[in-house]
Protein backbone atom coordinates (compact mmCIF):
# COMPACT_ATOMS: atom_id res chain seq x y z
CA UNK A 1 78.60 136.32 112.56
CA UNK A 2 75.44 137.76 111.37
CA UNK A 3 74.99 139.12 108.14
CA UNK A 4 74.83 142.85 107.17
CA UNK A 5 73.84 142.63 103.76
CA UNK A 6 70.27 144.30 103.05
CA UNK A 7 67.18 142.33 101.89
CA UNK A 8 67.70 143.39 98.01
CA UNK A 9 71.46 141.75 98.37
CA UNK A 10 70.20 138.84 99.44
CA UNK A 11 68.16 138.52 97.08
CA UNK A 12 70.31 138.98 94.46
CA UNK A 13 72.83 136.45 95.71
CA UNK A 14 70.19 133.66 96.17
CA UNK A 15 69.70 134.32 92.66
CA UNK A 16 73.08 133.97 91.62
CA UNK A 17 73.55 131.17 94.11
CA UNK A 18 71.12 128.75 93.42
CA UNK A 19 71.18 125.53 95.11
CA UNK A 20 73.78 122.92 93.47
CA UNK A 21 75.97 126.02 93.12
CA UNK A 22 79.52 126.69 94.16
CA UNK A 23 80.96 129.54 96.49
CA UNK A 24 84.65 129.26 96.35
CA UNK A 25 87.00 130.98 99.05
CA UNK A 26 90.04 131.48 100.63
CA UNK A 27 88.40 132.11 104.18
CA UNK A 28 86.20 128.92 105.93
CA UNK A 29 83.64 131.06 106.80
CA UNK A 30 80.16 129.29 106.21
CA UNK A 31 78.21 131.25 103.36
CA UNK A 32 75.34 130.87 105.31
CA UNK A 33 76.98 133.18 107.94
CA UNK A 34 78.21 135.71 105.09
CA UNK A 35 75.32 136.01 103.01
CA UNK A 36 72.51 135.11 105.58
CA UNK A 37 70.37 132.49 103.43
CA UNK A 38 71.19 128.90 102.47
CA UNK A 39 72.55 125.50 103.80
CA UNK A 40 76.10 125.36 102.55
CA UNK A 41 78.29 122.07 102.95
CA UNK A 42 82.06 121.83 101.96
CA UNK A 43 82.52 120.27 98.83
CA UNK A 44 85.36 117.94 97.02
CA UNK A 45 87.80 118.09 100.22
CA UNK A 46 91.15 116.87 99.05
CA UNK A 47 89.98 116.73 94.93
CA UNK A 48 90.81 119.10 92.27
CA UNK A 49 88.14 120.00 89.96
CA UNK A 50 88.02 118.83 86.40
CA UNK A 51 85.50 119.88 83.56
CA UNK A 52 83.08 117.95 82.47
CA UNK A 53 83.16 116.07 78.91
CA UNK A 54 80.50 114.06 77.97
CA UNK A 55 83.11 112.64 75.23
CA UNK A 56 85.10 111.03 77.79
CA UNK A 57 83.78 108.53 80.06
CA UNK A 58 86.27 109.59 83.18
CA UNK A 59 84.29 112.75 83.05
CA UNK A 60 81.01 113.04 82.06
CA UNK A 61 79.41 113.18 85.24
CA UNK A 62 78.90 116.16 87.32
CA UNK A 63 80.45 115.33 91.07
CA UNK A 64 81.82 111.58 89.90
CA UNK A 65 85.39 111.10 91.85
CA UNK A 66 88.03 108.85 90.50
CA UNK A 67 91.85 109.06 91.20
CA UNK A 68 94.69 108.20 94.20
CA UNK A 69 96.57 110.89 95.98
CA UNK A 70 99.31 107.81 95.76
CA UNK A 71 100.29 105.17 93.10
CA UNK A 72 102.70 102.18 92.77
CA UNK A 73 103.78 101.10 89.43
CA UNK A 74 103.02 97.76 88.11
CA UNK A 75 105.33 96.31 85.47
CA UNK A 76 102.66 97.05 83.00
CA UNK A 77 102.97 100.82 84.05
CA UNK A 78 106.90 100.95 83.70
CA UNK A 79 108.27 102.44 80.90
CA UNK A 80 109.88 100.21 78.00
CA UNK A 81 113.51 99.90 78.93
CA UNK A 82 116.79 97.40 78.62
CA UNK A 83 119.35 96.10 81.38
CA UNK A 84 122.48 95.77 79.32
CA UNK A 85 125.17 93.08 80.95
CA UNK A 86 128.18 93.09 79.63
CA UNK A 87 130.07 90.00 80.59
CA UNK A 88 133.74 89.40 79.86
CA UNK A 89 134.18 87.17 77.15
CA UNK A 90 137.13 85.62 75.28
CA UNK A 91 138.34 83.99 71.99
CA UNK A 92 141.39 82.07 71.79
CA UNK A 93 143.26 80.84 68.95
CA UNK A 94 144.74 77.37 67.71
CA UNK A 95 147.77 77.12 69.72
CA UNK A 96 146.67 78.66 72.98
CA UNK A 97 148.00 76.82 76.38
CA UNK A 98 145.45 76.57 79.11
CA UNK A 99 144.22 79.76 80.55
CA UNK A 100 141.74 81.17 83.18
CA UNK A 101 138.81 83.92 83.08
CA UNK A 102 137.63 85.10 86.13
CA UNK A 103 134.11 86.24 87.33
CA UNK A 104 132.99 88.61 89.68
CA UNK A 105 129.16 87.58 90.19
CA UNK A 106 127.90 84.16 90.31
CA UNK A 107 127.25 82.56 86.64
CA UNK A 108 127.11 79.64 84.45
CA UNK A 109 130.04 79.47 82.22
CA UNK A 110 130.45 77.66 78.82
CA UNK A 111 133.38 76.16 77.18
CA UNK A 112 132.65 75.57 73.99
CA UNK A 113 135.82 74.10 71.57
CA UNK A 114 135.17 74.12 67.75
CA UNK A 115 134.18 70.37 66.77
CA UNK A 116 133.60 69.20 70.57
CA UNK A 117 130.33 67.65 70.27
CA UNK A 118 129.65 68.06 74.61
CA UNK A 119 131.11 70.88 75.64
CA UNK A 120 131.87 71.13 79.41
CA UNK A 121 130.25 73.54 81.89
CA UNK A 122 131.77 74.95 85.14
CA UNK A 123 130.15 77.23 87.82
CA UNK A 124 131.96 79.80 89.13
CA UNK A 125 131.16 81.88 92.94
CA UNK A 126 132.01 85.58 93.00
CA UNK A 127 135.95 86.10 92.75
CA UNK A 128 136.49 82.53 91.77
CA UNK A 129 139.14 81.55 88.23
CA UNK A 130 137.41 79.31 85.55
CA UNK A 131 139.97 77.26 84.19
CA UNK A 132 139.31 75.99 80.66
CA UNK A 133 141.51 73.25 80.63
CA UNK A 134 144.12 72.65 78.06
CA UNK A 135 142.35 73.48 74.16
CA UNK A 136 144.47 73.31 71.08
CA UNK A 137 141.08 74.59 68.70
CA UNK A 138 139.48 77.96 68.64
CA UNK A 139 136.94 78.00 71.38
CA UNK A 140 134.88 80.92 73.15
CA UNK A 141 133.79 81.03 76.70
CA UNK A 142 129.83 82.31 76.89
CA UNK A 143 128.06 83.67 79.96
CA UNK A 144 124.41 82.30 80.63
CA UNK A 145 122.91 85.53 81.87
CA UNK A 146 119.70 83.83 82.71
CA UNK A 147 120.91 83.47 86.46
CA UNK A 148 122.83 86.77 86.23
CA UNK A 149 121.78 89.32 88.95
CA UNK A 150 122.09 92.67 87.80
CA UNK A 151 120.51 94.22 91.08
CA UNK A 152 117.59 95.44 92.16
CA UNK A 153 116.68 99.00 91.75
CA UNK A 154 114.04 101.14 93.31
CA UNK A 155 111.95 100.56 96.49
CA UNK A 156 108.75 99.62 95.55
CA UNK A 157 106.89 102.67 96.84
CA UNK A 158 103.79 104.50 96.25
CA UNK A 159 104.85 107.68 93.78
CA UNK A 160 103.48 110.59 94.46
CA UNK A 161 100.37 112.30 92.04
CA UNK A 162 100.02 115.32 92.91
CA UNK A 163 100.09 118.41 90.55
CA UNK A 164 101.11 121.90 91.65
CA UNK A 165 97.87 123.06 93.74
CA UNK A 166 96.70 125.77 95.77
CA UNK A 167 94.04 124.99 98.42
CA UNK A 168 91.01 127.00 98.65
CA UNK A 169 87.30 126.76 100.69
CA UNK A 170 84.68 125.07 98.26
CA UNK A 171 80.94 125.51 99.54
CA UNK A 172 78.25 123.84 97.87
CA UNK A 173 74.92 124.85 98.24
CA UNK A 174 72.50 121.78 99.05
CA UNK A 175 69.95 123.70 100.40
């Protein structure tokens, strides 16, 4: 496409499009084609730009790149947050006769009787009864949740980093 700006616009855009300088557009023309004069090359493909700020070392360099289109979390990255388990628990009093809890997951359960100096320990598999045996003291049954499985959640992906963005033509003029 040849150029049918006149010498004195020319000149005036060479001037106001120095080399190192930035033409930005919505068309992929080459400015070298538009305005006649220059070499032109495409500039930050894919990037956003950012200001520079010589305060902050992520951007105090003209043309430095840094940042992933994509990102998977590591734990460090997660936000702070709690699992709550709720297992079923039970007290019983003096008199009680023998009795049963049952568990739906696989866990370690504890019979602990008031002034039993070894308390026993059973294992129960999902759907499976507990029986406690016959105690005549107060006792509780505990859960060790240190083998509990509360489920995983989440796949592991990449998220995605992308802010809201338009995409235009960026021309840089080198020479």
């Amino acid at each position: 496409m040849a150029t049918l700006l006149r010498k004195e616009q020319t000149e005036l855009l060479e001037i106001e499009y120095p080399i190192g300088c930035l033409y930005i557009s919505t068309v992929s023309t080459d400015p070298a084609d538009l305005f006649g004069f220059g070499t032109w090359s495409l500039f930050g493909s894919g990037r956003i730009m950012v200001g520079i700020d010589s305060g902050d070392t992520d951007f105090d360099t003209a043309e430095e790149t840094r940042g992933t289109k994509t990102h998977t979390l590591v734990e460090a990255e997660i936000p702070a947050h709690l699992h709550t388990v709720n297992p079923p628990s039970t007290t019983s009093g003096n008199n009680s006769a023998t009795h049963t809890h049952t568990y739906t997951r696989y866990s370690t359960v504890t019979h602990n009787k008031s002034g039993s100096a070894q308390p026993a320990c059973w294992t129960g598999n999902p759907g499976s009864s507990v029986n406690s045996g016959n105690a005549s003291q107060d006792h509780t049954h505990t859960v060790d949740i240190a083998e509990f499985d509360s489920g995983n959640a989440g796949s592991g992906g990449a998220h995605n980093n992308l802010q809201p963005y338009v995409v235009v033509c960026v021309w840089k003029r080198t020479a």
